[in-house]
Protein backbone atom coordinates (compact mmCIF):
# COMPACT_ATOMS: atom_id res chain seq x y z
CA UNK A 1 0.00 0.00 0.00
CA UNK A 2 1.29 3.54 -1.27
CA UNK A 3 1.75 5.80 1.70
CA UNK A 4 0.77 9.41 1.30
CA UNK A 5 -0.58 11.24 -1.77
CA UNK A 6 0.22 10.98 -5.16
CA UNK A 7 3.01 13.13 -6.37
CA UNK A 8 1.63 15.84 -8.44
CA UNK A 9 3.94 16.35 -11.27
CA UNK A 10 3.34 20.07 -13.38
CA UNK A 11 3.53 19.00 -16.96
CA UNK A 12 6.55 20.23 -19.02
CA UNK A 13 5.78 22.10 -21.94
CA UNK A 14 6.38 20.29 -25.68
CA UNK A 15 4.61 18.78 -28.58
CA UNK A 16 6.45 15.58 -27.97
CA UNK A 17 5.01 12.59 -26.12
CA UNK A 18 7.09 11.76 -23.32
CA UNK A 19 7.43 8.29 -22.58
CA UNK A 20 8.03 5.92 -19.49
CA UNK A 21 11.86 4.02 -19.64
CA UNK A 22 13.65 1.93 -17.51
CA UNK A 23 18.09 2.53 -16.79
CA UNK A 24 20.20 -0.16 -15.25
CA UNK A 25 23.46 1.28 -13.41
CA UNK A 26 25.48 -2.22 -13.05
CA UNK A 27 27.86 -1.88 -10.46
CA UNK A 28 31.03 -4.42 -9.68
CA UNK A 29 33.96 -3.55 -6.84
CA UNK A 30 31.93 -1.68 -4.66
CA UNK A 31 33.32 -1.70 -2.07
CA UNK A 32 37.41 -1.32 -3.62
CA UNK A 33 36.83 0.90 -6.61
CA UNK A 34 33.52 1.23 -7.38
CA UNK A 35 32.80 0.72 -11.54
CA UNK A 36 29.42 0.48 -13.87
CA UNK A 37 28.74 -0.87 -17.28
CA UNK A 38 28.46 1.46 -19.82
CA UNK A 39 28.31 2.03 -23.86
CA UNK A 40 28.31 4.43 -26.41
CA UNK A 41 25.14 5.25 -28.62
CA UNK A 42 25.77 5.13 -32.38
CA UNK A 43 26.65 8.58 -34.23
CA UNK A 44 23.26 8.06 -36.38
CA UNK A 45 21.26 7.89 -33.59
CA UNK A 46 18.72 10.07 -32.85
CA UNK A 47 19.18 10.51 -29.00
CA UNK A 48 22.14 11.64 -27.63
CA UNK A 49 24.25 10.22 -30.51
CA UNK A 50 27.65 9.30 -29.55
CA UNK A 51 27.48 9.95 -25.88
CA UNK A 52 28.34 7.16 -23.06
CA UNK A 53 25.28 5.96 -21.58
CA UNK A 54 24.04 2.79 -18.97
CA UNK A 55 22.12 0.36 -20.48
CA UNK A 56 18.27 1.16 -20.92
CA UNK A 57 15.13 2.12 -22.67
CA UNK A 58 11.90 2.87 -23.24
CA UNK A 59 8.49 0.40 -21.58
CA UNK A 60 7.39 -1.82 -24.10
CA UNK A 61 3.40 -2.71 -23.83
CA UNK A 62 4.57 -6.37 -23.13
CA UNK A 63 6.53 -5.84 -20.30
CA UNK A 64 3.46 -5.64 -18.32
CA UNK A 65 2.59 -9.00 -18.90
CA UNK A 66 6.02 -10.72 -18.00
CA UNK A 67 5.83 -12.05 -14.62
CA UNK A 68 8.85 -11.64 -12.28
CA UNK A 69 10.81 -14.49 -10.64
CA UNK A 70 10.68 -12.63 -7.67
CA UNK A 71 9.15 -9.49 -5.99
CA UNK A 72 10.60 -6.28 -6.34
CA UNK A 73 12.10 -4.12 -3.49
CA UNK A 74 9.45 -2.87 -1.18
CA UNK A 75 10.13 0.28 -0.80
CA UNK A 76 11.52 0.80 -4.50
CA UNK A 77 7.81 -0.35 -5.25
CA UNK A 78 6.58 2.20 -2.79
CA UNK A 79 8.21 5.13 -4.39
CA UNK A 80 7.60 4.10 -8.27
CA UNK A 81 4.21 4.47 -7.34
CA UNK A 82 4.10 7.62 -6.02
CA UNK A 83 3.75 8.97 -9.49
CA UNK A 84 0.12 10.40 -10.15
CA UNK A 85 1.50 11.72 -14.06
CA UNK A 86 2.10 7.89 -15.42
CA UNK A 87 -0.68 5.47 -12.93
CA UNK A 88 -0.42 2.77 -16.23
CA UNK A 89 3.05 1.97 -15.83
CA UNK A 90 3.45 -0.76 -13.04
CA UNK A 91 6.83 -0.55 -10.87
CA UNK A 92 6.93 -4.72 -12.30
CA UNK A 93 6.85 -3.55 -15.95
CA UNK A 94 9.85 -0.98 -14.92
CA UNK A 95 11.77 -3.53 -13.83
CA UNK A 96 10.81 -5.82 -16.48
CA UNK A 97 11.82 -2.82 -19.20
CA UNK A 98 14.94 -2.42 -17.20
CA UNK A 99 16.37 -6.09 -17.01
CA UNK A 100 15.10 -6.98 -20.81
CA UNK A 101 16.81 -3.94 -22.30
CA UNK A 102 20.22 -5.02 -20.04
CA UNK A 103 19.78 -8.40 -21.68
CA UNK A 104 19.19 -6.95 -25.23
CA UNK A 105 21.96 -4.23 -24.82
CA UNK A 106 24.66 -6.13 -23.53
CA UNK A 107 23.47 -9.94 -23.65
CA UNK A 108 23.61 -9.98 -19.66
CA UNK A 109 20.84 -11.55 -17.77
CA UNK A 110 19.59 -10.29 -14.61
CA UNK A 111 18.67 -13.06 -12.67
CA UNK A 112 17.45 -11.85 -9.17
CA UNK A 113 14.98 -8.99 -9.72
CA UNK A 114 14.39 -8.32 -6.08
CA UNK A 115 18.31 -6.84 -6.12
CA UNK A 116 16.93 -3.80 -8.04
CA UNK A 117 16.55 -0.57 -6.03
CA UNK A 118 15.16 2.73 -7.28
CA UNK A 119 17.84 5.44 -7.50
CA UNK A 120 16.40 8.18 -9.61
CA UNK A 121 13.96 9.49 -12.22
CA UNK A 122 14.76 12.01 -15.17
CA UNK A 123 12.46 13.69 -17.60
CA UNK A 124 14.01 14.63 -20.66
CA UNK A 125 13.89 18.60 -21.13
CA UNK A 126 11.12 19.98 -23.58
CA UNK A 127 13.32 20.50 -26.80
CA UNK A 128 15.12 17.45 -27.50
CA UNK A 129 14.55 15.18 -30.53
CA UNK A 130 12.99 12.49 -28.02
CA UNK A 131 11.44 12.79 -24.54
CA UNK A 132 11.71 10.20 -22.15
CA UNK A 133 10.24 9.69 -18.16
CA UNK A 134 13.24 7.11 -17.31
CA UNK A 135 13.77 5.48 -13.86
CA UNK A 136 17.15 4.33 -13.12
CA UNK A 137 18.03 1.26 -11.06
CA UNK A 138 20.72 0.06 -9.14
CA UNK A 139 22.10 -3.18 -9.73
CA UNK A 140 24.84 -4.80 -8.11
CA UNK A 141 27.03 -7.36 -10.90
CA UNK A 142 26.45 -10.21 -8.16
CA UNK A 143 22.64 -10.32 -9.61
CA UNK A 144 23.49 -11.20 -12.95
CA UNK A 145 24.26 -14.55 -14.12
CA UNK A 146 27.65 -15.82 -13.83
CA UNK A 147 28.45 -12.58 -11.46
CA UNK A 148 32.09 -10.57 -12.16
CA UNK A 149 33.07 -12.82 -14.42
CA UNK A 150 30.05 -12.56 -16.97
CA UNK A 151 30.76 -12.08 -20.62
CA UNK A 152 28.74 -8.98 -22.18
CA UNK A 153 29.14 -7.92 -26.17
CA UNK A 154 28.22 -4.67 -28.09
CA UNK A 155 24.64 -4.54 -29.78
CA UNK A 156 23.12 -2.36 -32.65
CA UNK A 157 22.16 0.01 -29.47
CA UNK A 158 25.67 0.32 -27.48
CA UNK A 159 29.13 -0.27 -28.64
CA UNK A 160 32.50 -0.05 -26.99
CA UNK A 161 30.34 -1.41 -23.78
CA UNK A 162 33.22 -1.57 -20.71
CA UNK A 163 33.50 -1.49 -17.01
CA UNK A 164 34.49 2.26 -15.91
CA UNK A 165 36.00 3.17 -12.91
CA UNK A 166 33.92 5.83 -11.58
CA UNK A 167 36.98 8.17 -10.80
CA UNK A 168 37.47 7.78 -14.57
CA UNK A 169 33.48 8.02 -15.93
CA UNK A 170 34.48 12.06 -16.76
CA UNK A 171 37.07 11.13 -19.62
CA UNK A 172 33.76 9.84 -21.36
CA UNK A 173 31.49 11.98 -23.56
CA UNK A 174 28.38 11.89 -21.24
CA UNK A 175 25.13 14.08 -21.44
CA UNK A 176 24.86 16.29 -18.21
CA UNK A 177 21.86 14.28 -16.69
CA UNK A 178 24.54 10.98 -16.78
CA UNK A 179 27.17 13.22 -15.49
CA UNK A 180 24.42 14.65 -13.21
CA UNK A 181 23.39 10.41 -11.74
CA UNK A 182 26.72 9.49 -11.57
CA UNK A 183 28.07 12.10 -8.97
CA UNK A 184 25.16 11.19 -7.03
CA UNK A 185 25.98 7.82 -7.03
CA UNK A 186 29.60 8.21 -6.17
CA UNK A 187 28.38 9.95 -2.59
CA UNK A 188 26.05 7.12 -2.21
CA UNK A 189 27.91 4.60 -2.45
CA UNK A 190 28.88 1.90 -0.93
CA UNK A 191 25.32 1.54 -0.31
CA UNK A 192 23.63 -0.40 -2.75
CA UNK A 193 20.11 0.64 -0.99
CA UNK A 194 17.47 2.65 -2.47
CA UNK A 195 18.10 6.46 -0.83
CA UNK A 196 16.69 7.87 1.68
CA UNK A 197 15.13 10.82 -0.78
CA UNK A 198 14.75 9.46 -4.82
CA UNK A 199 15.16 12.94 -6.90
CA UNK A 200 12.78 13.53 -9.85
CA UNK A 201 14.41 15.61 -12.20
CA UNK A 202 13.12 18.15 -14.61
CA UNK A 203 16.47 19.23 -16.27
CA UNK A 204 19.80 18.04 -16.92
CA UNK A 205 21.24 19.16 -13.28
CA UNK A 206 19.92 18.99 -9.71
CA UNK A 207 20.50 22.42 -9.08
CA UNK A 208 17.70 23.00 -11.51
CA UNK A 209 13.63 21.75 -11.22
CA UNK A 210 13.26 18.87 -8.62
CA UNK A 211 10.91 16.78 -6.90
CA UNK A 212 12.00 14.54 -4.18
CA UNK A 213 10.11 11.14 -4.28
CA UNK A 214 10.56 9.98 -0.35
């Protein structure tokens, strides 16, 4: 049960139809030095072409009728729902879009859904080519099968896919909202839990429009 009302969300102003995605952050050595899984998008595509990005994309209608092997976080559920703007999209079909676009992206299977934890949720500023309401997940590389040592390969989506160091993510062409996730990941880790406060941003930075989900 969903504590507290819905989260009213102002709607952003653009022509474009925004719609609901799912971002795995894959995370290995966290507690040495801390590193995710991440590729680069193609220079033809159409959204952020080129740039360094975690595995992820949009909901797919079907994802709402896969059934999990196991629940999801409770309190990762809790706060996916407190979204009043998008009531159709189920926290399960999240985390369905989430662990079938790791698997299609990178060939890794995530076998132990109840290891995902809400981290954060970006909307895609009015003005870009394509507008997306994503929700990225934690995932620690011990929830994927064959752990550490689990081979991944490039896809049509992401190339040059490779574990970065997050003292090194900055040598990578990122978009500021990926710049924006990964420094607050690097203060929250080593925890692996959802935080305390989830932010909902409205821009590229956290300085600018946010709602905290909490």
């Amino acid at each position: 049960m969903v504590s507290g009302p819905p989260i009213e969300v102002e709607p952003l102003s653009d022509d474009l139809p925004i719609r609901a995605a799912s971002t795995i952050i894959l995370i290995r050595d966290v507690a040495t030095r801390p590193a995710v899984l991440m590729g680069q998008r193609g220079k033809g595509a159409v959204f952020m072409p080129r740039k360094y990005v975690f595995p992820g994309g949009a909901v797919d209608a079907a994802d709402a009728n896969v059934q999990l092997s196991e629940p999801i976080d409770p309190r990762s559920r809790r706060l996916l729902m407190l979204e009043k703007d998008a009531p159709e999209v189920t926290p399960e079909a999240l985390a369905v879009a989430a662990i079938r676009e790791l698997a299609e992206e990178t060939g890794l299977v995530l076998e132990r859904p109840g290891a995902l934890r809400f981290f954060l949720r970006a909307i895609t500023p009015p003005g870009r080519p394509r507008r997306f309401d994503a929700r990225f997940f934690l995932a620690p590389v011990e929830a994927i099968s064959g752990g550490a040592e689990a081979d991944f390969h490039d896809s049509d989506e992401l190339s040059h896919l490779h574990w970065v160091a997050l003292d090194d993510v900055h040598a990578l062409d990122l978009v500021n909202v990926t710049a924006m996730v990964l420094e607050r990941l690097a203060e929250h880790l080593p925890s692996l839990e959802t935080p305390k406060r989830v932010p909902l941003v409205r821009n590229d930075r956290i300085e600018d429009r946010v709602v905290w989900l909490g």
